[in-house]
C-alpha atoms as a PDB file:
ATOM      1  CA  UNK A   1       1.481 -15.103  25.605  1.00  0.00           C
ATOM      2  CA  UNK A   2       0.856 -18.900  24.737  1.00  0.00           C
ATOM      3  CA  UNK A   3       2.834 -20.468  22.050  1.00  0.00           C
ATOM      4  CA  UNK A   4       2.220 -23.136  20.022  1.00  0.00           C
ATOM      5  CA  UNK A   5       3.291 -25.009  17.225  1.00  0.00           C
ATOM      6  CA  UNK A   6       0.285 -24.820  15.035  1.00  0.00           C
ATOM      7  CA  UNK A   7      -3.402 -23.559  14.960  1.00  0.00           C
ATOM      8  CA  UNK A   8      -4.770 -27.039  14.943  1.00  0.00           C
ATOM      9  CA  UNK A   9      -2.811 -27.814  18.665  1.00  0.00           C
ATOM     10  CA  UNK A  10      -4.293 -24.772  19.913  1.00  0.00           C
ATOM     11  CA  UNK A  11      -7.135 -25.191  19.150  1.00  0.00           C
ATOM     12  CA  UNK A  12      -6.772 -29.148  20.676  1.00  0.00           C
ATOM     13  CA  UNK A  13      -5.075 -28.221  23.597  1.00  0.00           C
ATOM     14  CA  UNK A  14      -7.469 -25.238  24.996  1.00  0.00           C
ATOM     15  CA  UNK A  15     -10.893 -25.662  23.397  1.00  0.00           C
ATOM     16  CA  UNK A  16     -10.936 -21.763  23.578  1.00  0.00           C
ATOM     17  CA  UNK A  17     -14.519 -20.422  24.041  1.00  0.00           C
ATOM     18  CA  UNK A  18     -13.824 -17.022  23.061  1.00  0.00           C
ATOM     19  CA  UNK A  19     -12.007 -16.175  19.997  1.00  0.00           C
ATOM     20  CA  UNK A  20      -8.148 -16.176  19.674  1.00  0.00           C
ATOM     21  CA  UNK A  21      -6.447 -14.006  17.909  1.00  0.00           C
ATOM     22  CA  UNK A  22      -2.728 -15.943  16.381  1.00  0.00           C
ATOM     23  CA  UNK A  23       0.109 -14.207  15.324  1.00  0.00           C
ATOM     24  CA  UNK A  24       3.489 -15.263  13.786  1.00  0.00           C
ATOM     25  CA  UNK A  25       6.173 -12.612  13.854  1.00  0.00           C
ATOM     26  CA  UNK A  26       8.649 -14.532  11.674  1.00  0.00           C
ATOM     27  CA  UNK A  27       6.396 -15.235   8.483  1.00  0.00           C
ATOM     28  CA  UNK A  28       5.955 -11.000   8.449  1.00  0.00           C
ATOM     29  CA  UNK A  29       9.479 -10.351   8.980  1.00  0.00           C
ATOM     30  CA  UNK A  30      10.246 -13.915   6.010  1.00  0.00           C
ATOM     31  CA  UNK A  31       7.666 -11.165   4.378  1.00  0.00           C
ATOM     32  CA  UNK A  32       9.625  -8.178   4.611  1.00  0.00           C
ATOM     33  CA  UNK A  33      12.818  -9.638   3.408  1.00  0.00           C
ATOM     34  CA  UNK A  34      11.585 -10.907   0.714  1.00  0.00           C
ATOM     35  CA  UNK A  35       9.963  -7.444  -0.575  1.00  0.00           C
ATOM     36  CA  UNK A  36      13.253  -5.331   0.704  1.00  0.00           C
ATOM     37  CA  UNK A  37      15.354  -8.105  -1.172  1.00  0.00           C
ATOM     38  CA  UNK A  38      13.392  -8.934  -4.306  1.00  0.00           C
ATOM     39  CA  UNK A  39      11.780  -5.710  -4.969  1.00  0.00           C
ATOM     40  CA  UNK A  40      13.634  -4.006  -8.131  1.00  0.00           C
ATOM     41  CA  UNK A  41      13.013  -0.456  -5.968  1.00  0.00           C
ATOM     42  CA  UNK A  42      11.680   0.929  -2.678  1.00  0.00           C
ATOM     43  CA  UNK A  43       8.644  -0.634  -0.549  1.00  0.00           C
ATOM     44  CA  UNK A  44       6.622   0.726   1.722  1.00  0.00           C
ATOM     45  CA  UNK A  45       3.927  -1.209   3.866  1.00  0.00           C
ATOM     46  CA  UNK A  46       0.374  -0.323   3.234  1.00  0.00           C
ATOM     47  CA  UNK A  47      -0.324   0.621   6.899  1.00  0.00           C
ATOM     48  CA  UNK A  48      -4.108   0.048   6.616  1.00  0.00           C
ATOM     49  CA  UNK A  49      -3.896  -3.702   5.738  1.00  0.00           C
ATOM     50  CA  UNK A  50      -3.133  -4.558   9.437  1.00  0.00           C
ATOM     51  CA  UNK A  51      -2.302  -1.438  11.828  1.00  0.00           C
ATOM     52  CA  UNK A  52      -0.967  -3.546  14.320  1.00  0.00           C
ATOM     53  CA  UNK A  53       1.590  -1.491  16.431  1.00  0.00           C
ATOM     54  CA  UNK A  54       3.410  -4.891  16.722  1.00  0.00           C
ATOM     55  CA  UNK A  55       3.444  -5.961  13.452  1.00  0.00           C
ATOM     56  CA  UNK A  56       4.561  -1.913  12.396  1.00  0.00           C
ATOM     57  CA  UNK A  57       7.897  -2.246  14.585  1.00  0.00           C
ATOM     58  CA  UNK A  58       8.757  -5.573  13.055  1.00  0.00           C
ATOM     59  CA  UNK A  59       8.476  -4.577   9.578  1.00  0.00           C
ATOM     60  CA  UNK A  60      10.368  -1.690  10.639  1.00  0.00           C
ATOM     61  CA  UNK A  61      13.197  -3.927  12.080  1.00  0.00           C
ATOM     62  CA  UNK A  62      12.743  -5.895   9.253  1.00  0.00           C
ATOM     63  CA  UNK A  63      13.961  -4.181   6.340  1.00  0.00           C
ATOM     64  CA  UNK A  64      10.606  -1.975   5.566  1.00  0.00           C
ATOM     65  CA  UNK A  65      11.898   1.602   6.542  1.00  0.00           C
ATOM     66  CA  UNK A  66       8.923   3.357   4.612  1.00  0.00           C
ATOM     67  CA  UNK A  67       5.171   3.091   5.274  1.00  0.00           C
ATOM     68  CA  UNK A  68       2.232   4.042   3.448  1.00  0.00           C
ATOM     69  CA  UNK A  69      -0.257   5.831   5.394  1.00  0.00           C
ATOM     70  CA  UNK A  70      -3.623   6.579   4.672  1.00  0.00           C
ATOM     71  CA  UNK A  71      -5.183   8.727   7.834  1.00  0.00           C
ATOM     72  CA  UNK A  72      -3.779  10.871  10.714  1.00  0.00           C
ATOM     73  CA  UNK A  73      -4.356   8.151  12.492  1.00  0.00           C
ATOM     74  CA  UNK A  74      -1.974   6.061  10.585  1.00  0.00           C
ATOM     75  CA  UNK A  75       0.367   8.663  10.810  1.00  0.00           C
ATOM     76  CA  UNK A  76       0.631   8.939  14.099  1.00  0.00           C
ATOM     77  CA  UNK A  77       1.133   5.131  14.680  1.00  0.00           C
ATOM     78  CA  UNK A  78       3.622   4.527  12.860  1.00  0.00           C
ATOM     79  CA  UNK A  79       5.567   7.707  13.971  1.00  0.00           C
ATOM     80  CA  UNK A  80       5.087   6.640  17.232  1.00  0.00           C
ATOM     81  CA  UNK A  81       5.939   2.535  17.062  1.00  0.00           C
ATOM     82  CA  UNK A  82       8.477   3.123  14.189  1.00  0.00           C
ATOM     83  CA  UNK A  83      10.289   6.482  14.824  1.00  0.00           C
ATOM     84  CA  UNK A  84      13.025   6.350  12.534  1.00  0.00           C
ATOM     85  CA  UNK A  85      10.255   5.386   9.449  1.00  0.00           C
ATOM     86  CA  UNK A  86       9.888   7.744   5.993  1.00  0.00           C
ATOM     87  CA  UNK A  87       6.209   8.525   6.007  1.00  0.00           C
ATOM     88  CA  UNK A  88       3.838   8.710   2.687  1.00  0.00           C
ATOM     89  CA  UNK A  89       0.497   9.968   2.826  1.00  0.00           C
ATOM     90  CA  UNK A  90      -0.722   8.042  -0.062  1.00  0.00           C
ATOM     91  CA  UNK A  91      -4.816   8.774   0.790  1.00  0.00           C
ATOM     92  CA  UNK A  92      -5.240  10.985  -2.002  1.00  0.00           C
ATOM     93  CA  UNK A  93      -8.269  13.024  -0.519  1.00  0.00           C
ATOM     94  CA  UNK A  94      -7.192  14.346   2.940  1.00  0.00           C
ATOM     95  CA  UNK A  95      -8.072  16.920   5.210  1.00  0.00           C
ATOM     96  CA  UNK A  96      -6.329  20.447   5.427  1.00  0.00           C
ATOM     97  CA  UNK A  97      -5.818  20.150   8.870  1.00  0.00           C
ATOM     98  CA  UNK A  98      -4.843  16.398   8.433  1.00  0.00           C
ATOM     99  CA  UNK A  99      -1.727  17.461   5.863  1.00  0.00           C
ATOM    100  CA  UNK A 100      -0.775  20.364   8.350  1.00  0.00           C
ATOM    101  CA  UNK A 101      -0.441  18.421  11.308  1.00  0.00           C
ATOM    102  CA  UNK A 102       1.287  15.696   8.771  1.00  0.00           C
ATOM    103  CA  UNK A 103       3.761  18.056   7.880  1.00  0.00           C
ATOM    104  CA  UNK A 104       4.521  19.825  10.704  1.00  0.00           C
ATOM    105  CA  UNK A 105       4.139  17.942  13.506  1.00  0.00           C
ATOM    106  CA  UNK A 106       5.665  14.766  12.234  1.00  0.00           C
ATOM    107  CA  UNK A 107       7.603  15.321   9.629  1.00  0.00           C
ATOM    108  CA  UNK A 108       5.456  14.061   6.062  1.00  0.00           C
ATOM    109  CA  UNK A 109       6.994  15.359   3.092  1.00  0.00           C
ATOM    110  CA  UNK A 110       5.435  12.438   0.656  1.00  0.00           C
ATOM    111  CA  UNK A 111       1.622  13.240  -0.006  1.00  0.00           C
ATOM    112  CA  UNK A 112      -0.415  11.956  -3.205  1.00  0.00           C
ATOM    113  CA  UNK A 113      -3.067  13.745  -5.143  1.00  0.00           C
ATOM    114  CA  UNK A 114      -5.747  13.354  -8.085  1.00  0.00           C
ATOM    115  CA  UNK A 115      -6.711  16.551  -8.345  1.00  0.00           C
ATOM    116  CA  UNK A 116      -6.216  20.175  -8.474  1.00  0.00           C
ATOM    117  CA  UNK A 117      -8.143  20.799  -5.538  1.00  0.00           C
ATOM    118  CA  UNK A 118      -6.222  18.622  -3.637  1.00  0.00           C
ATOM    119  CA  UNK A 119      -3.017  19.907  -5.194  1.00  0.00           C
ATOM    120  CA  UNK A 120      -3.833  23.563  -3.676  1.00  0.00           C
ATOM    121  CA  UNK A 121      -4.895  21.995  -0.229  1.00  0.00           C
ATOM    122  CA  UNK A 122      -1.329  20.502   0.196  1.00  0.00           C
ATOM    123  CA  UNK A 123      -0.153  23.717  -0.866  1.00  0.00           C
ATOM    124  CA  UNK A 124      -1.777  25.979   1.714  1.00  0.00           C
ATOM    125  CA  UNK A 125      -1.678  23.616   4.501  1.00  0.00           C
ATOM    126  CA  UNK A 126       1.987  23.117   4.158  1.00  0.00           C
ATOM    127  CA  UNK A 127       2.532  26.851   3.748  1.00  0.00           C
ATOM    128  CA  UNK A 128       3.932  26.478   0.768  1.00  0.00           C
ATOM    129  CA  UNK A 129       6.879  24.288   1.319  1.00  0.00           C
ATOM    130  CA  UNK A 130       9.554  23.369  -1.199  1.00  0.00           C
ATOM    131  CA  UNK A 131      10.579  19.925  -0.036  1.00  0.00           C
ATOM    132  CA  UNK A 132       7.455  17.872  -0.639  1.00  0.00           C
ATOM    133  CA  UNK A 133       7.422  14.886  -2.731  1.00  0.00           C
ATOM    134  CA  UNK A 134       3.856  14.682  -4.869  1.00  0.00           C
ATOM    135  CA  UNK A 135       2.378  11.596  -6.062  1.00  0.00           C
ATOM    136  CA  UNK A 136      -0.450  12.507  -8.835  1.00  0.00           C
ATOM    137  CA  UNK A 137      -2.354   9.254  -8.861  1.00  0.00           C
ATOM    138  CA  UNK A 138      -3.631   8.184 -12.125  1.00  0.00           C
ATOM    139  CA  UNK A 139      -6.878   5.827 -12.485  1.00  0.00           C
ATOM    140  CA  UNK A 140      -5.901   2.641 -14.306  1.00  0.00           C
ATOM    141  CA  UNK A 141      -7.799  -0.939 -14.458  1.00  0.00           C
ATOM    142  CA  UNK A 142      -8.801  -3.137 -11.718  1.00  0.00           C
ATOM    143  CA  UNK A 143     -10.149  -5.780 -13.892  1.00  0.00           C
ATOM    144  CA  UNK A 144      -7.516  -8.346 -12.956  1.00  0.00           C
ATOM    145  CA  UNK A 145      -8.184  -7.757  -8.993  1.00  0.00           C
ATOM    146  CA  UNK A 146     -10.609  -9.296  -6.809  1.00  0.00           C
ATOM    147  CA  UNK A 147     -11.489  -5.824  -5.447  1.00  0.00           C
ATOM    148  CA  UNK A 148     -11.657  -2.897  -7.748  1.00  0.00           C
ATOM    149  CA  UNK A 149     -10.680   0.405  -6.924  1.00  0.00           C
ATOM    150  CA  UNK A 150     -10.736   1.859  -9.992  1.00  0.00           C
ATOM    151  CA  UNK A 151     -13.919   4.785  -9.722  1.00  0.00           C
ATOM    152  CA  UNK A 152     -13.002   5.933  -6.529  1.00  0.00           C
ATOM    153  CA  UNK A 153      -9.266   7.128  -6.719  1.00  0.00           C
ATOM    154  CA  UNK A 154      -7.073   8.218  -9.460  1.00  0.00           C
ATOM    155  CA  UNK A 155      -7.213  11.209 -12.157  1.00  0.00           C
ATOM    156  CA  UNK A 156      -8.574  10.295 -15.239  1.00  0.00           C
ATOM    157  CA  UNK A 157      -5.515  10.368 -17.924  1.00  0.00           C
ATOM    158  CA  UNK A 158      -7.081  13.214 -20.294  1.00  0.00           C
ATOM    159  CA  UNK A 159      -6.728  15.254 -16.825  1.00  0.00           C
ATOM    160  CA  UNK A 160      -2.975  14.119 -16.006  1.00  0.00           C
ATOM    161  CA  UNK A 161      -1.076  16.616 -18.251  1.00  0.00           C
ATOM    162  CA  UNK A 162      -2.210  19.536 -16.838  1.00  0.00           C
ATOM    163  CA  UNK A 163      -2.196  18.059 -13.051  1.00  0.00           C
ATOM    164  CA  UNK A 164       1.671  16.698 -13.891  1.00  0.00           C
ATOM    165  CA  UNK A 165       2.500  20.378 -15.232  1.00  0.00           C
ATOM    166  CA  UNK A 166       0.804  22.419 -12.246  1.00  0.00           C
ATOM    167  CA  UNK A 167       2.614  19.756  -9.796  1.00  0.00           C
ATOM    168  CA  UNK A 168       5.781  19.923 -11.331  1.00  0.00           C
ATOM    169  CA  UNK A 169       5.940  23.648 -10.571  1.00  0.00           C
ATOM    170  CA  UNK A 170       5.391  23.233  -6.686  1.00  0.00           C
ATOM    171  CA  UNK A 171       7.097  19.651  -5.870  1.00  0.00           C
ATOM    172  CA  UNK A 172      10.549  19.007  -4.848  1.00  0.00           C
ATOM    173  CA  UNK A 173      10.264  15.794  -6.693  1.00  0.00           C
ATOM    174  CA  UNK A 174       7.362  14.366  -8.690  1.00  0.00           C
ATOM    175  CA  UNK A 175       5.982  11.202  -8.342  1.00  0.00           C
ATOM    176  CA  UNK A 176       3.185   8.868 -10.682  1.00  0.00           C
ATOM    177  CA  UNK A 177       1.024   6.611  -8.707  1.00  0.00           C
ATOM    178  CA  UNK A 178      -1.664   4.144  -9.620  1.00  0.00           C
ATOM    179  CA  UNK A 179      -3.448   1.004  -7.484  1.00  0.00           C
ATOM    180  CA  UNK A 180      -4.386  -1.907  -9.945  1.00  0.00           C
ATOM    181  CA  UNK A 181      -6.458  -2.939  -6.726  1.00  0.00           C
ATOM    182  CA  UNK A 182      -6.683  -5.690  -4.500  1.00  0.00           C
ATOM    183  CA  UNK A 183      -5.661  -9.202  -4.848  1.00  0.00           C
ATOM    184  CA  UNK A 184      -4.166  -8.474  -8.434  1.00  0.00           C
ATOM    185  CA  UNK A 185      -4.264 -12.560  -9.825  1.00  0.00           C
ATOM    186  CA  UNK A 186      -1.843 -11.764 -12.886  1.00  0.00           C
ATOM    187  CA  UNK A 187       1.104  -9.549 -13.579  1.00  0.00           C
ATOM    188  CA  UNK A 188      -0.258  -8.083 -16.553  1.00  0.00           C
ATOM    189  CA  UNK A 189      -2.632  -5.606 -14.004  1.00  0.00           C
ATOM    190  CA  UNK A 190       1.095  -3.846 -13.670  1.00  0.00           C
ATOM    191  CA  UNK A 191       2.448  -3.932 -16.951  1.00  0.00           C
ATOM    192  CA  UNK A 192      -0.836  -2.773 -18.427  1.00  0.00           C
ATOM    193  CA  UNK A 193      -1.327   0.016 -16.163  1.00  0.00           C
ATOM    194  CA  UNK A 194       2.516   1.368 -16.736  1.00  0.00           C
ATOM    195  CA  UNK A 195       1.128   1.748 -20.237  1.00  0.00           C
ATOM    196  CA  UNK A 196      -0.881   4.471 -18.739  1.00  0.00           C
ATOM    197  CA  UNK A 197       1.562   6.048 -16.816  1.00  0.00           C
ATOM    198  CA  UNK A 198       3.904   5.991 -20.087  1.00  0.00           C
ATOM    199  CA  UNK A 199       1.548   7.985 -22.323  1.00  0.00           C
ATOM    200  CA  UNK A 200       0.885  10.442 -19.292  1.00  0.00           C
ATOM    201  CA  UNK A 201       4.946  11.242 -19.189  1.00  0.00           C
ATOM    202  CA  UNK A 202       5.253  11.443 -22.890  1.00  0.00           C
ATOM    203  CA  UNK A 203       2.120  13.489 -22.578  1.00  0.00           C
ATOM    204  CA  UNK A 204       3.102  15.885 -20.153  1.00  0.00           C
ATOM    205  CA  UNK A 205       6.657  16.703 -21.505  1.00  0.00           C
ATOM    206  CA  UNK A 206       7.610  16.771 -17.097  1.00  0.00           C
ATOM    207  CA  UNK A 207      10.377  15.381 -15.503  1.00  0.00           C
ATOM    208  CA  UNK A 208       9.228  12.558 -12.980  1.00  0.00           C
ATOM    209  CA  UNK A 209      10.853  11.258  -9.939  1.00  0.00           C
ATOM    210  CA  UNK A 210       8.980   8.723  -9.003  1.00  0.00           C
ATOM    211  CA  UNK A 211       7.352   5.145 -10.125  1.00  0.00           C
ATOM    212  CA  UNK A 212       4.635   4.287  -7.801  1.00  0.00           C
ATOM    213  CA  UNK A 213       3.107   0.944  -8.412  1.00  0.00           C
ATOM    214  CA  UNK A 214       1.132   0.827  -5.669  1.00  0.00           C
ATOM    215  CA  UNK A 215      -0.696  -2.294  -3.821  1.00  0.00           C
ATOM    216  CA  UNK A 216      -1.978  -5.204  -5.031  1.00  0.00           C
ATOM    217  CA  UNK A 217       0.257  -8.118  -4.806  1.00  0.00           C
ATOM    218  CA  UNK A 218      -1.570 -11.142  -3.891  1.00  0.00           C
ATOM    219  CA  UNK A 219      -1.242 -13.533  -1.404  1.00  0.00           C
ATOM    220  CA  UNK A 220      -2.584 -17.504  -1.495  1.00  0.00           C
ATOM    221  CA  UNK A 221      -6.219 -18.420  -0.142  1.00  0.00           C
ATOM    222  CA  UNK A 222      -7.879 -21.737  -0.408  1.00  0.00           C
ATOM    223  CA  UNK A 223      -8.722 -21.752  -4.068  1.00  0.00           C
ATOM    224  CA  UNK A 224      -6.937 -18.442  -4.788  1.00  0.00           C
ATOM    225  CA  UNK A 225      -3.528 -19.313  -6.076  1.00  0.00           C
ATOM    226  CA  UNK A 226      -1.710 -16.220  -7.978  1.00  0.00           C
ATOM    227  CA  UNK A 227       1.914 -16.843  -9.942  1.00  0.00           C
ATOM    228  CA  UNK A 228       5.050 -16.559  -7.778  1.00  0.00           C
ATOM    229  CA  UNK A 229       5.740 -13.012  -6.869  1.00  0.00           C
ATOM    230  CA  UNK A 230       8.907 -13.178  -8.357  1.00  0.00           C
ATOM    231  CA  UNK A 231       6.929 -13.135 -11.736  1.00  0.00           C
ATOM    232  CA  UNK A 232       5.033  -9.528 -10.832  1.00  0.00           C
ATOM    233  CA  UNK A 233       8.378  -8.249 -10.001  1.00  0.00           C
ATOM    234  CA  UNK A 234       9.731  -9.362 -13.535  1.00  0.00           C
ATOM    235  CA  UNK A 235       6.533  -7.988 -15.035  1.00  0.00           C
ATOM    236  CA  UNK A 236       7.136  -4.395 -13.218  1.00  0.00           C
ATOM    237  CA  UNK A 237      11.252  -4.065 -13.536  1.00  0.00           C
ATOM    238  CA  UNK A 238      10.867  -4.773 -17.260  1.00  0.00           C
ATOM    239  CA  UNK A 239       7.713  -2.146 -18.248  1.00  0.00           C
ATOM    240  CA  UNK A 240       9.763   0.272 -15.989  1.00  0.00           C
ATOM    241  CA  UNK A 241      12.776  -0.156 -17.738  1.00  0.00           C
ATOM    242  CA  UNK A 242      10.867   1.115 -21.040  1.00  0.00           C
ATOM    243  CA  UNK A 243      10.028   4.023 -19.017  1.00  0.00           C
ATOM    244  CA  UNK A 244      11.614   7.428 -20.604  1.00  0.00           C
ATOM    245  CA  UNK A 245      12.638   8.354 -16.966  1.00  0.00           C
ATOM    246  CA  UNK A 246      14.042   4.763 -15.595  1.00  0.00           C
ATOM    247  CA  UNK A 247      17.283   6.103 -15.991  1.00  0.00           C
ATOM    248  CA  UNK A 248      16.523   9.021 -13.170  1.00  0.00           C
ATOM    249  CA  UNK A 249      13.583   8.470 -11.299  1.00  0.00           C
ATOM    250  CA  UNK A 250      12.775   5.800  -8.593  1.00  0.00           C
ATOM    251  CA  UNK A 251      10.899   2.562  -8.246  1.00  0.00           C
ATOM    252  CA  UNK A 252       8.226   2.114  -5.511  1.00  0.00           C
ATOM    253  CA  UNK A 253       5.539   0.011  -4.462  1.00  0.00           C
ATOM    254  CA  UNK A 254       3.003  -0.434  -2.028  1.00  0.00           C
ATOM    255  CA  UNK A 255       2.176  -3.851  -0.663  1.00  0.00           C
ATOM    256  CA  UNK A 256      -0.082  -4.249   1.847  1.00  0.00           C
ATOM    257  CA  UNK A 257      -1.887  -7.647   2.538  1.00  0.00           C
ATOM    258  CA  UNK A 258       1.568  -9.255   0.886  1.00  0.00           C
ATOM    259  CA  UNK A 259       3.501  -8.519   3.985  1.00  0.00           C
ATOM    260  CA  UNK A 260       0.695  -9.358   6.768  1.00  0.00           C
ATOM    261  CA  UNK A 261      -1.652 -11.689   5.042  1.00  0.00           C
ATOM    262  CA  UNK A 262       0.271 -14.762   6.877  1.00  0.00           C
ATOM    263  CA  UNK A 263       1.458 -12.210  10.524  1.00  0.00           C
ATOM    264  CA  UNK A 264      -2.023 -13.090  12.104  1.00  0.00           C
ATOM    265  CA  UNK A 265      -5.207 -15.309  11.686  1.00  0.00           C
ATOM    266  CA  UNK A 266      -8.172 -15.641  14.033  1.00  0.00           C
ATOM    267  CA  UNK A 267      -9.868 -19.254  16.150  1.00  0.00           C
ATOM    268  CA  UNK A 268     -13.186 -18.946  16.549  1.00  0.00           C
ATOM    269  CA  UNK A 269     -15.843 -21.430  17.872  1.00  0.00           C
ATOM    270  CA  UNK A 270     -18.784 -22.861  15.350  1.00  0.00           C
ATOM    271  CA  UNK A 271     -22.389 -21.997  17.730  1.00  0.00           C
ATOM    272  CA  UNK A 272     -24.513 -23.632  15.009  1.00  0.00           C
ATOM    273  CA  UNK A 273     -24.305 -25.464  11.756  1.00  0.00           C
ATOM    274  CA  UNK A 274     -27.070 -25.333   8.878  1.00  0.00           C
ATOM    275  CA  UNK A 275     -26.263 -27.276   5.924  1.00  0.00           C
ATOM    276  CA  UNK A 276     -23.396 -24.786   4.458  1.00  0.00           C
ATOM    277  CA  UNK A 277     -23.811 -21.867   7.092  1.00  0.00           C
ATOM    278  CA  UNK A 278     -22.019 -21.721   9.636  1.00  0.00           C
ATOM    279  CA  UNK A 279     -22.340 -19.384  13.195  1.00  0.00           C
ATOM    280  CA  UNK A 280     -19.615 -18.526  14.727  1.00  0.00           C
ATOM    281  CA  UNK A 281     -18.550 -16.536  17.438  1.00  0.00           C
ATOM    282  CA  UNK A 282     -17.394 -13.465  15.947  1.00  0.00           C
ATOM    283  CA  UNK A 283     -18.006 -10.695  13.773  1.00  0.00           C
ATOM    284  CA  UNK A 284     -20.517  -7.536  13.152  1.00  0.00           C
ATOM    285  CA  UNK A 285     -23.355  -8.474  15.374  1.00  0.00           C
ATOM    286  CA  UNK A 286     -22.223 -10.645  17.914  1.00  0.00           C
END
């Protein structure tokens, strides 16, 4: 493997024709530290914003010993390039025989839900086992993200009372997860979306475990500049602490793009210019 000191040399020095994947193992790990440091709680890496086995055994050596997983597939990577990790199944639609293997096989005992249905799927497919940790995902706002997720996950809060209640009775430890979505450009996406998850444990009367904030955190693009992380942080530790369960439950969150946004970037070679456009040499239909 070539090193070099910065894209622009590379791209100086070997006039690559085909395209060139770069990678820099110490802004992930800078990445890492930061998140297991800063991080008021627990953080675990949104495996399906890079799946790189590389870049999953050096956030593992890192400081990130949990991973959010969102396929079998993911599952199995990480089990296999990080051994020692906690795994969370945080896709909250998932196949039977997806959970089953999951559990069994390699050891999942953190799965999230936003239904009933799915509630009962866990339940069967685990054989109904009393050490799982469930994480009932509740829909909240993506209006402060670049990319919404809002319709396609997440119960709708008039349904979360009776889906905290009926997971309460099953769960080792109950959890409350939401995703404000991606490339959240102001802290407020968090604080307003704890609102929700506030009136949904006064609501429910339940004793919850877990605080899942989920995804989101942003990282800087050309003309895309978010406030410091440190602010989102603030933002999340303080509408946590006016949580009625901050005193007993646990902090979590999901960042994904966050930790790998700066681990790799791609060289490619311009074929053709046209005013604005540009063709490169890479992508869907080359």
């Amino acid at each position: 493997m070539s090193k070099h000191h910065s894209a622009l040399g590379l791209a100086t020095a070997l006039r690559p024709v085909q395209p060139v994947t770069l990678t820099r193992p110490h802004a992930a790990a800078r990445a890492a530290r930061f998140f297991a440091e800063k991080f008021p709680g627990k953080s675990l890496y949104a495996v399906k914003a890079n799946p790189s086995p590389a870049l999953i055994a050096l956030l593992w050596d890192s400081g990130i010993t949990h991973f959010d997983t969102a396929s079998l597939a993911e599952v199995r990577l990480v089990r296999e390039n990080a051994p020692g990790a906690t795994l969370c199944f945080m896709h909250p639609v998932k196949a039977e025989e997806a959970i089953r293997e999951a559990y069994f096989d390699h050891g999942v005992r953190i799965f999230s839900l936003d239904s009933a249905e799915e509630l009962d799927k866990i339940v069967r497919a685990t054989q109904g086992a009393t050490d799982l940790t469930l994480c009932v995902r509740i829909r909240v706002s993506s209006d402060h993200s670049k990319l919404s997720l809002a319709s396609k996950f997440g119960a709708d809060p008039a349904d979360m009372k009776q889906l905290l209640i009926d997971t309460r009775q099953v769960a080792d430890a109950l959890g409350i997860c939401f995703h404000v979505g991606s490339q959240a450009m102001t802290p407020s996406a968090y604080t307003e979306a704890m609102e929700r998850v506030r009136a949904a444990i006064v609501g429910s009367g339940v004793t919850v475990d877990v605080v899942d904030v989920g995804g989101g955190f942003p990282s800087v693009y050309p003309g895309m500049e978010p406030p410091a992380l440190d602010s989102y942080f603030d933002a999340i530790q303080r509408a946590y602490e006016d949580l009625p369960v901050s005193y007993s439950s646990e902090l979590w969150c999901e960042p994904g793009r966050a930790l790998c946004a700066e681990y790799s970037s791609l060289i490619v070679r311009v074929e053709k210019r046209r005013g604005d456009e540009l063709y490169i040499n890479d992508g869907a239909y080359v």
